[in-house]
Protein backbone atom coordinates (compact mmCIF):
# COMPACT_ATOMS: atom_id res chain seq x y z
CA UNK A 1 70.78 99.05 98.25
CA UNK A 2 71.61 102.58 99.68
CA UNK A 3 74.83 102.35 100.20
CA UNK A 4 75.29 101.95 96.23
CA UNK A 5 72.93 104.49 95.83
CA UNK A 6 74.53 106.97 97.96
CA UNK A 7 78.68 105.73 96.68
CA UNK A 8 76.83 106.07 93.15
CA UNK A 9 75.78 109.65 93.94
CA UNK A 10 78.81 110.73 95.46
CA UNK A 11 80.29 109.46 91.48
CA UNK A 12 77.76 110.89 89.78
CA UNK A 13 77.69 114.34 91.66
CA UNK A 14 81.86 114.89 91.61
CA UNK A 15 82.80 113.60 94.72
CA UNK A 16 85.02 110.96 93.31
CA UNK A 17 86.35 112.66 90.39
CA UNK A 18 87.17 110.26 87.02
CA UNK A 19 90.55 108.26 87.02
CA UNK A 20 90.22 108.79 91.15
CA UNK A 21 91.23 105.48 93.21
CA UNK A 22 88.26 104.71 95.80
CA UNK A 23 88.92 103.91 99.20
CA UNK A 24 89.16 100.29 99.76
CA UNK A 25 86.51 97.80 100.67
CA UNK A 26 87.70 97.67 104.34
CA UNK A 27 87.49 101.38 104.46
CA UNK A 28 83.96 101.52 103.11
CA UNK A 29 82.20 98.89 105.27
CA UNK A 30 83.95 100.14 108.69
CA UNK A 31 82.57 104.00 107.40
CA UNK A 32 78.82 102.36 106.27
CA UNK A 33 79.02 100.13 109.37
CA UNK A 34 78.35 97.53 107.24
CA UNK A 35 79.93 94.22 106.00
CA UNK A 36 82.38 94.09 103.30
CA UNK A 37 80.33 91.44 101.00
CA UNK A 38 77.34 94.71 101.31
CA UNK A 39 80.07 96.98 100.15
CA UNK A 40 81.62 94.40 97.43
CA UNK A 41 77.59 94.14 96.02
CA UNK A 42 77.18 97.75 95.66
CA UNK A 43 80.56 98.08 93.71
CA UNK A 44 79.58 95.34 91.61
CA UNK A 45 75.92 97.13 90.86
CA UNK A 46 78.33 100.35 90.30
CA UNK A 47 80.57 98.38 88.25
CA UNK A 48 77.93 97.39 85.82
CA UNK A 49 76.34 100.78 85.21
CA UNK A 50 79.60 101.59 84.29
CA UNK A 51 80.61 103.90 86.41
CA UNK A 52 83.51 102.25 88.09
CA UNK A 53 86.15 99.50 87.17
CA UNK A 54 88.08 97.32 89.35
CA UNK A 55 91.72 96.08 88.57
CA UNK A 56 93.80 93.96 90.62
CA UNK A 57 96.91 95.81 92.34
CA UNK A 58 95.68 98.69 90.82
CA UNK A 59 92.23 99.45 92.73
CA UNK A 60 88.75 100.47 91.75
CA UNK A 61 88.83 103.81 89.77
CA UNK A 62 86.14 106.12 88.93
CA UNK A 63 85.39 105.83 84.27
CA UNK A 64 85.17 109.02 82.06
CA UNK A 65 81.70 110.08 82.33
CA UNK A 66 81.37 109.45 78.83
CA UNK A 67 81.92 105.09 79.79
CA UNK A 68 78.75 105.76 81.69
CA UNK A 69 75.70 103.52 81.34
């Protein structure tokens, strides 16, 4: 799953600072080249490391570093 690995990094290494809103879905896949259901699977693995949360009308922020897993 590198495109996880490499959105997880970008987290992980300050790219996407904490509280930041990340680019939608749509965005990601047509960046990756890649389908959205590869994009929504790495969010998901992301999601349950804790290292992002998704809300509805409100977008998928970057957690505290201290919400880590």
């Amino acid at each position: 799953m590198q495109i996880g690995r490499e959105l997880g990094v970008a987290i992980v290494t300050g790219k996407y600072a904490p509280e930041t809103v990340l680019p939608g879905e749509i965005d990601f896949a047509e960046d990756a080249g890649v389908s959205r259901s590869v994009i929504r699977e790495a969010l998901r693995t992301l999601s349950a490391r804790g290292l992002i949360e998704s809300r509805q009308k409100v977008g998928t922020r970057v957690r505290e570093r201290d919400q880590w897993n």
